[in-house]
Each structure stands twice: as structure tokens, then as C-alpha cells.
PDB file of N, CA and C in Angstrom:
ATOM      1  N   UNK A   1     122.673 165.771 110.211  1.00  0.00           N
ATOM      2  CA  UNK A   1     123.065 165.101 108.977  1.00  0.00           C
ATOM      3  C   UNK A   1     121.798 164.830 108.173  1.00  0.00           C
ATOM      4  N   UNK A   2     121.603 165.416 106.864  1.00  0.00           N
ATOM      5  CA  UNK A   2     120.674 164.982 106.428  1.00  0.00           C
ATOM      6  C   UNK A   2     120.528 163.315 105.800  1.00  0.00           C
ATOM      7  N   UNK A   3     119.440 162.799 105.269  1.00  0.00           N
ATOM      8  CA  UNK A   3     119.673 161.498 104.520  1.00  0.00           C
ATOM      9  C   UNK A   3     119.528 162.046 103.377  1.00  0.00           C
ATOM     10  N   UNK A   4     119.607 161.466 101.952  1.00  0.00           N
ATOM     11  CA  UNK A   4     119.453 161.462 101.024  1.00  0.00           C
ATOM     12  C   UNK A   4     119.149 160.382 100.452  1.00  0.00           C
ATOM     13  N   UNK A   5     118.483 159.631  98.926  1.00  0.00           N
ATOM     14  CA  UNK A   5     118.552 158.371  98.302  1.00  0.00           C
ATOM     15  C   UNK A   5     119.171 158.046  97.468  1.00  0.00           C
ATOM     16  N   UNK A   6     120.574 159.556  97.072  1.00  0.00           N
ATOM     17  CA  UNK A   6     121.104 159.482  96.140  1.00  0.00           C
ATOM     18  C   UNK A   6     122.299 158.936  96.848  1.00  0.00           C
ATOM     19  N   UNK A   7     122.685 159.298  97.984  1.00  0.00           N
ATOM     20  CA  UNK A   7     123.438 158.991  98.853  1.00  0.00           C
ATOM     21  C   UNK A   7     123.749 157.264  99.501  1.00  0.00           C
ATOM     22  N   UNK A   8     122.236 156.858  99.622  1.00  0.00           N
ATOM     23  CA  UNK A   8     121.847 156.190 100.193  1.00  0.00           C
ATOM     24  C   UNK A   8     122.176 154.703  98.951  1.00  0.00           C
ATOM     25  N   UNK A   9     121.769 154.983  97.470  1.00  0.00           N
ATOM     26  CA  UNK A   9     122.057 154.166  96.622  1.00  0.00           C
ATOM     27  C   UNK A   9     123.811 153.856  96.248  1.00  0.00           C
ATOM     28  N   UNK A  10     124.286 155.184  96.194  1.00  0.00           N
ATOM     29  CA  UNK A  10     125.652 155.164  96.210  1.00  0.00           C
ATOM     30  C   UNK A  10     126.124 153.925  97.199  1.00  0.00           C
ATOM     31  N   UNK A  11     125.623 153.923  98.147  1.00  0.00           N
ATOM     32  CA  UNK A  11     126.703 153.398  99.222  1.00  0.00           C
ATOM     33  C   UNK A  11     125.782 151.524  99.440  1.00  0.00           C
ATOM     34  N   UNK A  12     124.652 151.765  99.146  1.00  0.00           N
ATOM     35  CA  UNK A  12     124.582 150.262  98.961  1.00  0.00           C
ATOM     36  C   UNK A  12     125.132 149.434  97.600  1.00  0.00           C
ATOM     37  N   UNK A  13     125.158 150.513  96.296  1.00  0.00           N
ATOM     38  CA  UNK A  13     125.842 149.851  95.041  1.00  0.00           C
ATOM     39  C   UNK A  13     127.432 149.651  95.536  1.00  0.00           C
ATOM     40  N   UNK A  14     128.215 150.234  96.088  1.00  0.00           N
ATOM     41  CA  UNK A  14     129.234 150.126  96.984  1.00  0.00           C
ATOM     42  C   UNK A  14     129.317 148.769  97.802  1.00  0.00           C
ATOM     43  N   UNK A  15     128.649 148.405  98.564  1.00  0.00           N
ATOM     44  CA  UNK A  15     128.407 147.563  99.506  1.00  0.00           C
ATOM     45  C   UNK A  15     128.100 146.398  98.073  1.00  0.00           C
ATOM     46  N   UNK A  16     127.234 145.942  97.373  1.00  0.00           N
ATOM     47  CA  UNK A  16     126.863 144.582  96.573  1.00  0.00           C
ATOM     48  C   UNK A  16     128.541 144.401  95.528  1.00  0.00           C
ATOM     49  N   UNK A  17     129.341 145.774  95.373  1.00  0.00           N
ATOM     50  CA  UNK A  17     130.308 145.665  94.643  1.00  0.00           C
ATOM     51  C   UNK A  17     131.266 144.886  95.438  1.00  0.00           C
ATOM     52  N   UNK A  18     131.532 144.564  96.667  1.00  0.00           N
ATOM     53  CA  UNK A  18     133.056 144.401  97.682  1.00  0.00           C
ATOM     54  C   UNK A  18     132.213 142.662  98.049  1.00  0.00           C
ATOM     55  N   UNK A  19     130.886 142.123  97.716  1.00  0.00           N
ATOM     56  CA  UNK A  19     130.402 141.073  98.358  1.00  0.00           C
ATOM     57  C   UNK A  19     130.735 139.690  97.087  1.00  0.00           C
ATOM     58  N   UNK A  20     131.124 139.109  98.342  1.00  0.00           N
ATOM     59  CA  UNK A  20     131.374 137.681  97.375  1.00  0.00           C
ATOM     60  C   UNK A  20     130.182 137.288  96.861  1.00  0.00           C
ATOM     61  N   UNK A  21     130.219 136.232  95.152  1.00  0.00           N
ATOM     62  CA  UNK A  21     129.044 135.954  94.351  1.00  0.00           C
ATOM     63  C   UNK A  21     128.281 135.022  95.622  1.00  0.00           C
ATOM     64  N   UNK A  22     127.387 134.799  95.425  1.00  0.00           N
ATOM     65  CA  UNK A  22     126.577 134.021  95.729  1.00  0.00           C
ATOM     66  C   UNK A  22     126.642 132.494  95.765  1.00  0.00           C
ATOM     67  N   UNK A  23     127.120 131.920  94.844  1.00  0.00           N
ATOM     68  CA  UNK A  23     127.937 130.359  94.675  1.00  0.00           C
ATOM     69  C   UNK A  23     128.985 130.396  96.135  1.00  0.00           C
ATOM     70  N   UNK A  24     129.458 131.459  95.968  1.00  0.00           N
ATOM     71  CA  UNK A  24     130.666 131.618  96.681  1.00  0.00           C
ATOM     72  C   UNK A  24     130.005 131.344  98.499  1.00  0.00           C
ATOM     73  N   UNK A  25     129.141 131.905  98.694  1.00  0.00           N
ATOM     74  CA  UNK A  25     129.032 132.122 100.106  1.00  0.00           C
ATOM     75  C   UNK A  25     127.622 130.695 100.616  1.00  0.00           C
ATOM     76  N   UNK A  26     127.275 130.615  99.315  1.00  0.00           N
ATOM     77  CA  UNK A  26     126.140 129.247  99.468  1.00  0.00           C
ATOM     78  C   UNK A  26     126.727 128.226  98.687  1.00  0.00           C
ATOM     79  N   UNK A  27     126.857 127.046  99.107  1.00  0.00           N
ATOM     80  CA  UNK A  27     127.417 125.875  98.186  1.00  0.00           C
ATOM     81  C   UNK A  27     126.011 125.386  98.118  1.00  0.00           C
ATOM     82  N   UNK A  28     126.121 125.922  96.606  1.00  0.00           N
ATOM     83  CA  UNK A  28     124.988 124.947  95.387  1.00  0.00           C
ATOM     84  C   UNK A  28     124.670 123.786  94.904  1.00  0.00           C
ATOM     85  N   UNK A  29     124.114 122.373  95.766  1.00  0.00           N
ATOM     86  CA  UNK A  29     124.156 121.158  95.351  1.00  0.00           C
ATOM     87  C   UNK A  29     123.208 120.795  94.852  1.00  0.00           C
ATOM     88  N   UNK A  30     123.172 119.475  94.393  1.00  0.00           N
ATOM     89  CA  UNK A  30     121.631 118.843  93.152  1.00  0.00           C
ATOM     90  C   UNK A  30     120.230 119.013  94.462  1.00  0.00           C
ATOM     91  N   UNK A  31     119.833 119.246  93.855  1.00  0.00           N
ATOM     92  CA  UNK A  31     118.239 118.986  94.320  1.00  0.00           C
ATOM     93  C   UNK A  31     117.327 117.614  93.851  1.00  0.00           C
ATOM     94  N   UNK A  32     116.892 116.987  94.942  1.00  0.00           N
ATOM     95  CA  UNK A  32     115.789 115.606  94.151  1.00  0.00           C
ATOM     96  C   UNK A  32     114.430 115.819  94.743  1.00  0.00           C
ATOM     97  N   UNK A  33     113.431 115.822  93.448  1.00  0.00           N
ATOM     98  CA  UNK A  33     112.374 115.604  93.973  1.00  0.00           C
ATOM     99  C   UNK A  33     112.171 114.610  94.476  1.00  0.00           C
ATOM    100  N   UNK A  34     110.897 114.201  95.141  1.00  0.00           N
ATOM    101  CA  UNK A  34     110.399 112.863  96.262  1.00  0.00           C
ATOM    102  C   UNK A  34     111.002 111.685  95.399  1.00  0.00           C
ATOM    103  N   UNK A  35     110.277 111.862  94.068  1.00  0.00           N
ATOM    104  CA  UNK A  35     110.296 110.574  92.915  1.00  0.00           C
ATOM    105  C   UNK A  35     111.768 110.267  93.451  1.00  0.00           C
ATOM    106  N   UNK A  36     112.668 110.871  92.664  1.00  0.00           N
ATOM    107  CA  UNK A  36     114.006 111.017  92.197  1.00  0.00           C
ATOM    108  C   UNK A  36     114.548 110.608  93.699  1.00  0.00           C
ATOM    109  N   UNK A  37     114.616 110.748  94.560  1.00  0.00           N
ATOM    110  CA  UNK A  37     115.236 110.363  96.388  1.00  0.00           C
ATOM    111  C   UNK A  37     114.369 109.012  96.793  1.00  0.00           C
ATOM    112  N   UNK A  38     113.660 109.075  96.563  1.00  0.00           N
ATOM    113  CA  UNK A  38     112.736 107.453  96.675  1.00  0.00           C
ATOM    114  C   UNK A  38     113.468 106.625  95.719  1.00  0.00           C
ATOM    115  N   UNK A  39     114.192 106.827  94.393  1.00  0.00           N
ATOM    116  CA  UNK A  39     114.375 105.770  93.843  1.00  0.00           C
ATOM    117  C   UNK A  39     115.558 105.809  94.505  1.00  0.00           C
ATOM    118  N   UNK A  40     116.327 106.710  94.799  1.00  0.00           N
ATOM    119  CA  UNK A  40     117.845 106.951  95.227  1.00  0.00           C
ATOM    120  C   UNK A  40     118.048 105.734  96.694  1.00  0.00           C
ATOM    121  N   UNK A  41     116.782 106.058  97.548  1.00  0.00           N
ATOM    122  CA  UNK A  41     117.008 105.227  98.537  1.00  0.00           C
ATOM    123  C   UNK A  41     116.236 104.087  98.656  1.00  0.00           C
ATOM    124  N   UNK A  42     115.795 103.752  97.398  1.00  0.00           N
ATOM    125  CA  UNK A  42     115.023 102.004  96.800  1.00  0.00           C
ATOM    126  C   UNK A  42     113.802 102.661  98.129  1.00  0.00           C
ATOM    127  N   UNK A  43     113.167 103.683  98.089  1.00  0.00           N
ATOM    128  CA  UNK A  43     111.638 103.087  99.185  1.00  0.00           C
ATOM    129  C   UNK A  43     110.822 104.301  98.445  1.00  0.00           C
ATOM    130  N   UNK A  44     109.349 103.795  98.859  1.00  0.00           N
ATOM    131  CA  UNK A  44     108.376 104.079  97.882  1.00  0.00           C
ATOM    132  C   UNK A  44     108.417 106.011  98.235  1.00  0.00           C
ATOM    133  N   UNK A  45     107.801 106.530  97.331  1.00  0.00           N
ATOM    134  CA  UNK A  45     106.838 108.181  97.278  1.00  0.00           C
ATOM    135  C   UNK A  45     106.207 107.750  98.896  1.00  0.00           C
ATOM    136  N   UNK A  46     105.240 106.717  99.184  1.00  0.00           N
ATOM    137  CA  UNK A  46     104.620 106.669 100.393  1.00  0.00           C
ATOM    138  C   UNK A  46     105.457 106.885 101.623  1.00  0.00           C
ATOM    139  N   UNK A  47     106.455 105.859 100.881  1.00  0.00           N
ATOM    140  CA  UNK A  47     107.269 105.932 102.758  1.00  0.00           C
ATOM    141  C   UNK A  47     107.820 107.080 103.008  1.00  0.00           C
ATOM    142  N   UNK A  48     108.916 107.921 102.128  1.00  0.00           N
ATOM    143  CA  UNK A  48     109.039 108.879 102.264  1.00  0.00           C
ATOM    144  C   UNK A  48     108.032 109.521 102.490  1.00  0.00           C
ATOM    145  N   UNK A  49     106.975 110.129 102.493  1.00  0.00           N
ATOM    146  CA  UNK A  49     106.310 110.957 102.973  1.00  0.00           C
ATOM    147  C   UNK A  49     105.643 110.697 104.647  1.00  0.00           C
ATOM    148  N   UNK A  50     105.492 109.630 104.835  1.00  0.00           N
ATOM    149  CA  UNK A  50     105.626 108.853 106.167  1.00  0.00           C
ATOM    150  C   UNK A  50     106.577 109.050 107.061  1.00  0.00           C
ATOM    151  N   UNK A  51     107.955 109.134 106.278  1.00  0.00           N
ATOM    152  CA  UNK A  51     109.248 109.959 107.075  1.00  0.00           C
ATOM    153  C   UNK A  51     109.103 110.945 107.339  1.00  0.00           C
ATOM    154  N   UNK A  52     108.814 111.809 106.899  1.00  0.00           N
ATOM    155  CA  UNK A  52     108.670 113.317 106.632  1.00  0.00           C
ATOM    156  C   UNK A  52     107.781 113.519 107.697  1.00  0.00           C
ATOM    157  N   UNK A  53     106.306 112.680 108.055  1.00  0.00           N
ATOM    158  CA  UNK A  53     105.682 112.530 109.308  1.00  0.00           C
ATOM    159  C   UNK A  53     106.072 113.100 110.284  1.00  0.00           C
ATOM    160  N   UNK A  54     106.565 111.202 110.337  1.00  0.00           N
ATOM    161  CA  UNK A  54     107.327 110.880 111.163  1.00  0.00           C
ATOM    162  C   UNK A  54     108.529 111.159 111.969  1.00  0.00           C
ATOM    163  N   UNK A  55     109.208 112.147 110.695  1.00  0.00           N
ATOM    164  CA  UNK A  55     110.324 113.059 111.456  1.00  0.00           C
ATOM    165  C   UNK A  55     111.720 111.913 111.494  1.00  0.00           C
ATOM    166  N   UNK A  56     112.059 110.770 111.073  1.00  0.00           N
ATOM    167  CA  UNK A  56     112.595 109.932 110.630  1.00  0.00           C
ATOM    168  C   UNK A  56     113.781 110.015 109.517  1.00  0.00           C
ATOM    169  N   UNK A  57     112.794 110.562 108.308  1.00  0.00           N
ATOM    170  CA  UNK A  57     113.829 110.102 107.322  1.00  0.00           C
ATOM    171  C   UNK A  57     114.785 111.409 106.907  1.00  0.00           C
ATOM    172  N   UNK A  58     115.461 111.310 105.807  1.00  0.00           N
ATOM    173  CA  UNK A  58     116.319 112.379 105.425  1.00  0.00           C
ATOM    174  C   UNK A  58     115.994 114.023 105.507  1.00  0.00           C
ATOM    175  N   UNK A  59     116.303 115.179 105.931  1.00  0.00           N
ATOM    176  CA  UNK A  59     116.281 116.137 106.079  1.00  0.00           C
ATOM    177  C   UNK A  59     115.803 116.662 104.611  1.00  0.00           C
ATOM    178  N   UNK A  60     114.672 117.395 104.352  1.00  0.00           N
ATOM    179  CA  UNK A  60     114.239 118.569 102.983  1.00  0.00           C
ATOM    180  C   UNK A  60     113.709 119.926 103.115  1.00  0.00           C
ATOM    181  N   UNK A  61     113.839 119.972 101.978  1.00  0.00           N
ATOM    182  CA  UNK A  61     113.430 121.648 101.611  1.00  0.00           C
ATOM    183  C   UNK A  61     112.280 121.792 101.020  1.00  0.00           C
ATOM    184  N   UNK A  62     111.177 122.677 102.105  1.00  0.00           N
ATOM    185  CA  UNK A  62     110.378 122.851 101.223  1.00  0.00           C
ATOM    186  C   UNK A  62     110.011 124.196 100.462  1.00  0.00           C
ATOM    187  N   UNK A  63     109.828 124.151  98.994  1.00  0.00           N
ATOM    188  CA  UNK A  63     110.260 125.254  98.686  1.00  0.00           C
ATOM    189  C   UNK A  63     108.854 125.383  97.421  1.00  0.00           C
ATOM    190  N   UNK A  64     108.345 126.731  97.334  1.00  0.00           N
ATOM    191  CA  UNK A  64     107.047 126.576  96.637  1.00  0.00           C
ATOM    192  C   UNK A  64     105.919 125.860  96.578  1.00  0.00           C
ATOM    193  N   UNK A  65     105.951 125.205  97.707  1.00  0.00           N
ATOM    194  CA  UNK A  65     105.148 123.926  97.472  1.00  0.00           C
ATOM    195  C   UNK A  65     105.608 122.563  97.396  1.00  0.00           C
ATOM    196  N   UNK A  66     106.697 122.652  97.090  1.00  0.00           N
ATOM    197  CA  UNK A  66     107.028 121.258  96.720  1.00  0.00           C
ATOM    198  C   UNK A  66     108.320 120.956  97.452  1.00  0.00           C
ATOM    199  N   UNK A  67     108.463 119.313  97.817  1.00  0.00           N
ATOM    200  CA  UNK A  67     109.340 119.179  98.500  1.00  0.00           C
ATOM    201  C   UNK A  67     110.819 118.551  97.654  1.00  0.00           C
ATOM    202  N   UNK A  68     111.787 119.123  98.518  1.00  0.00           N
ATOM    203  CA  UNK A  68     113.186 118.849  97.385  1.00  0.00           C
ATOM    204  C   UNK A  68     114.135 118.057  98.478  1.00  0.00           C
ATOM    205  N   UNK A  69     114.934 117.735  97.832  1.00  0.00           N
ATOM    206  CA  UNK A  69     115.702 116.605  98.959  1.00  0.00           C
ATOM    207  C   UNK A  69     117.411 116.953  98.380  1.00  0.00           C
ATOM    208  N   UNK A  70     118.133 117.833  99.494  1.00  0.00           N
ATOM    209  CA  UNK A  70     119.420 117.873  98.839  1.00  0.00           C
ATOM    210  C   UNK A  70     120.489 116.535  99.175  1.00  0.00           C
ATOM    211  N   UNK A  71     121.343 116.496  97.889  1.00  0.00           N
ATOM    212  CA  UNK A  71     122.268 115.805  98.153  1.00  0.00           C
ATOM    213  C   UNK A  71     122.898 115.238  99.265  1.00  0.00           C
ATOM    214  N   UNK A  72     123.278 116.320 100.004  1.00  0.00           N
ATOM    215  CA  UNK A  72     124.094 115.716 101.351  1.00  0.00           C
ATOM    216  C   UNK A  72     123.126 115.397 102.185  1.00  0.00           C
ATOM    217  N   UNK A  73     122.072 115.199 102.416  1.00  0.00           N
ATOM    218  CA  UNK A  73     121.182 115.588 103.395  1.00  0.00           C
ATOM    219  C   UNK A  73     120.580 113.388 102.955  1.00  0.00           C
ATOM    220  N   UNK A  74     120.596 113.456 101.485  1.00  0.00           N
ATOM    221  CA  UNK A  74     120.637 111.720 101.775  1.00  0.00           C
ATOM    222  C   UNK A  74     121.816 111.191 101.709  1.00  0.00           C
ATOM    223  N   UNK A  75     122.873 111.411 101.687  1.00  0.00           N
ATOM    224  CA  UNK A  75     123.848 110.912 101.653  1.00  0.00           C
ATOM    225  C   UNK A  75     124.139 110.932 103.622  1.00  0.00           C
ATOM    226  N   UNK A  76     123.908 111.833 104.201  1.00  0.00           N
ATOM    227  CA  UNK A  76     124.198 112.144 105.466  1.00  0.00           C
ATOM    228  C   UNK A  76     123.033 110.900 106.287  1.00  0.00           C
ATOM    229  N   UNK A  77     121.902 111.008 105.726  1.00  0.00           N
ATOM    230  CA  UNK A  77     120.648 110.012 106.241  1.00  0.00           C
ATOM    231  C   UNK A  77     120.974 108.579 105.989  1.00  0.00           C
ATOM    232  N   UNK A  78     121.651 108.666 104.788  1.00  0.00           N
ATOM    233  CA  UNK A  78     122.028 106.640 105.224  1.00  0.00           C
ATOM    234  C   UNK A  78     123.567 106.606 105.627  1.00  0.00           C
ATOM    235  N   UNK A  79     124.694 107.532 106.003  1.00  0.00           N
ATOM    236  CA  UNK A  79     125.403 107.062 106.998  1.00  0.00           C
ATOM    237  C   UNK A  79     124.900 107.211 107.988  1.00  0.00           C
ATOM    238  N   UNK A  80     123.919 107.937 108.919  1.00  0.00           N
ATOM    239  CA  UNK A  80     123.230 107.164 109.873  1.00  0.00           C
ATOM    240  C   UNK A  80     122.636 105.814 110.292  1.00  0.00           C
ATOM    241  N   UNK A  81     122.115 105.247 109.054  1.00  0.00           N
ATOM    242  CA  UNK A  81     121.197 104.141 108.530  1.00  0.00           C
ATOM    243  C   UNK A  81     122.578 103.046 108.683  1.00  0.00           C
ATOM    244  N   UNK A  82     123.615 103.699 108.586  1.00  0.00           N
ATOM    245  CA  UNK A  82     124.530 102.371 108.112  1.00  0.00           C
ATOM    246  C   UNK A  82     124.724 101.548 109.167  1.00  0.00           C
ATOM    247  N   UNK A  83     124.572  99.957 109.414  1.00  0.00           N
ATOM    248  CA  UNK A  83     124.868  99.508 110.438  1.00  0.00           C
ATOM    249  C   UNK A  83     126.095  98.400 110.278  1.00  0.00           C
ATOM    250  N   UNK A  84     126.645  98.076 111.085  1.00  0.00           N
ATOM    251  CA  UNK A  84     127.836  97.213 111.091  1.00  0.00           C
ATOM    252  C   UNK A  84     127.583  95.545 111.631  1.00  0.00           C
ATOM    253  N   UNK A  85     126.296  95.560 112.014  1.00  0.00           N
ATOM    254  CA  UNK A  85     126.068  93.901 113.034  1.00  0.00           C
ATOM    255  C   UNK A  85     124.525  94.237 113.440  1.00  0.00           C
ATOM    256  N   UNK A  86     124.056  93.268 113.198  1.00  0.00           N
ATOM    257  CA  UNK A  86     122.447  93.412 114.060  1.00  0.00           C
ATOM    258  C   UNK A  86     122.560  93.419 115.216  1.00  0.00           C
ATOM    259  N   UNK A  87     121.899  94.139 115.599  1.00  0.00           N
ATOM    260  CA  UNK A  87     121.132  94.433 117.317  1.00  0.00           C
ATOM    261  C   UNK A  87     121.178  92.892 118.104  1.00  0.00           C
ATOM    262  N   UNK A  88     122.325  92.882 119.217  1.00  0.00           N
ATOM    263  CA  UNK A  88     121.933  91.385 119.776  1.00  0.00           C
ATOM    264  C   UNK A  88     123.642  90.540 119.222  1.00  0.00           C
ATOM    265  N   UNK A  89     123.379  90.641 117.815  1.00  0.00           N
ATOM    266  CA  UNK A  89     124.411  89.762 117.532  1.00  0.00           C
ATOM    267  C   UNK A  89     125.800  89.692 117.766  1.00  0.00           C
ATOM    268  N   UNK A  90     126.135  88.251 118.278  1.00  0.00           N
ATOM    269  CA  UNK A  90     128.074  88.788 118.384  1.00  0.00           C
ATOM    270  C   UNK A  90     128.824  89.423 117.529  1.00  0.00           C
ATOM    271  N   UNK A  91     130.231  89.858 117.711  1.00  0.00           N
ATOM    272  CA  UNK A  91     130.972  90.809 116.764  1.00  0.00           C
ATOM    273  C   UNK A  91     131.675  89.762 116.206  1.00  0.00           C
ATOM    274  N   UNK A  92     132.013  89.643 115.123  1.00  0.00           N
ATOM    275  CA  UNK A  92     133.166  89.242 114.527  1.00  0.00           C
ATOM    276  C   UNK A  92     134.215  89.005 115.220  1.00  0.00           C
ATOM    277  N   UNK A  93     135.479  87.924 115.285  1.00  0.00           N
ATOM    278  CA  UNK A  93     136.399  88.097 115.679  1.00  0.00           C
ATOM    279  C   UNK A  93     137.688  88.812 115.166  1.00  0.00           C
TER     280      UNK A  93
END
């Protein structure tokens, strides 16, 4: 069988034609820089980056250089954070 690239283009323009868009197969949410997620979760540029250390705080992306913080990823980090009663203390009746 020989190859060809005329062949070879045919059948990958084929293949990108039958594939779902891109939105479709990646769900596209907001992005926050440090600033913008530090104010989101009231704590400084410092601490966050201290998390990030530390391995602690909300899950990011780093992308070009710079770090991005998606949506679910702080929303997911303070229902962890969420607590119901201090450590020690009785429950409610």
C-alpha cells in the first residue's frame, strides 16, 4: 500500500469534520488572576502564593507564566474550608 499526503489530508479533513466543537468536549469557565481570587477569598496576593507553596490552597493553572485560578476549583476549595462547629466543641441540640 503506498502512503500518499494527498490521501493522508483527505482523511484527517474527514476526521476534524465528524469531531465535536471544542466548547463542546471542554467546559469553558471564568479564569481569575491571583489579584481577582485573593479578593474572591478576602486573603492577601501573599497568602495565596504561600498556598500554592504550601500545597494548601485552591487548585490553578499555570499557563504562560502566569497563574490563573478557575472557577470551580475556588468554589470546590471553600466547600472544603466549610466548617459546621469548631474542633472540640459540642453539637447543637
Amino acid at each position: 500500500m503506498e502512503f500518499s499526503l494527498s490521501t493522508c489530508g483527505i482523511c484527517y479533513a474527514a476526521s476534524l469534520k465528524n469531531r465535536a466543537p471544542l466548547g463542546a468536549i471542554v467546559q469553558l469557565e471564568e479564569l481569575y488572576t491571583t489579584v481577582e481570587a485573593a479578593a474572591l477569598l478576602r486573603a492577601s496576593v501573599q497568602t495565596l502564593a504561600r498556598w500554592r507553596g504550601d500545597g494548601t490552597g485552591p487548585a490553578y493553572v499555570k499557563r504562560a507564566g502566569r497563574i490563573l485560578y478557575r472557577e470551580s476549583d475556588i468554589a470546590q476549595y471553600l466547600a472544603k474550608a466549610t466548617r459546621t462547629k469548631t474542633r472540640g466543641a459540642a453539637e447543637a441540640p
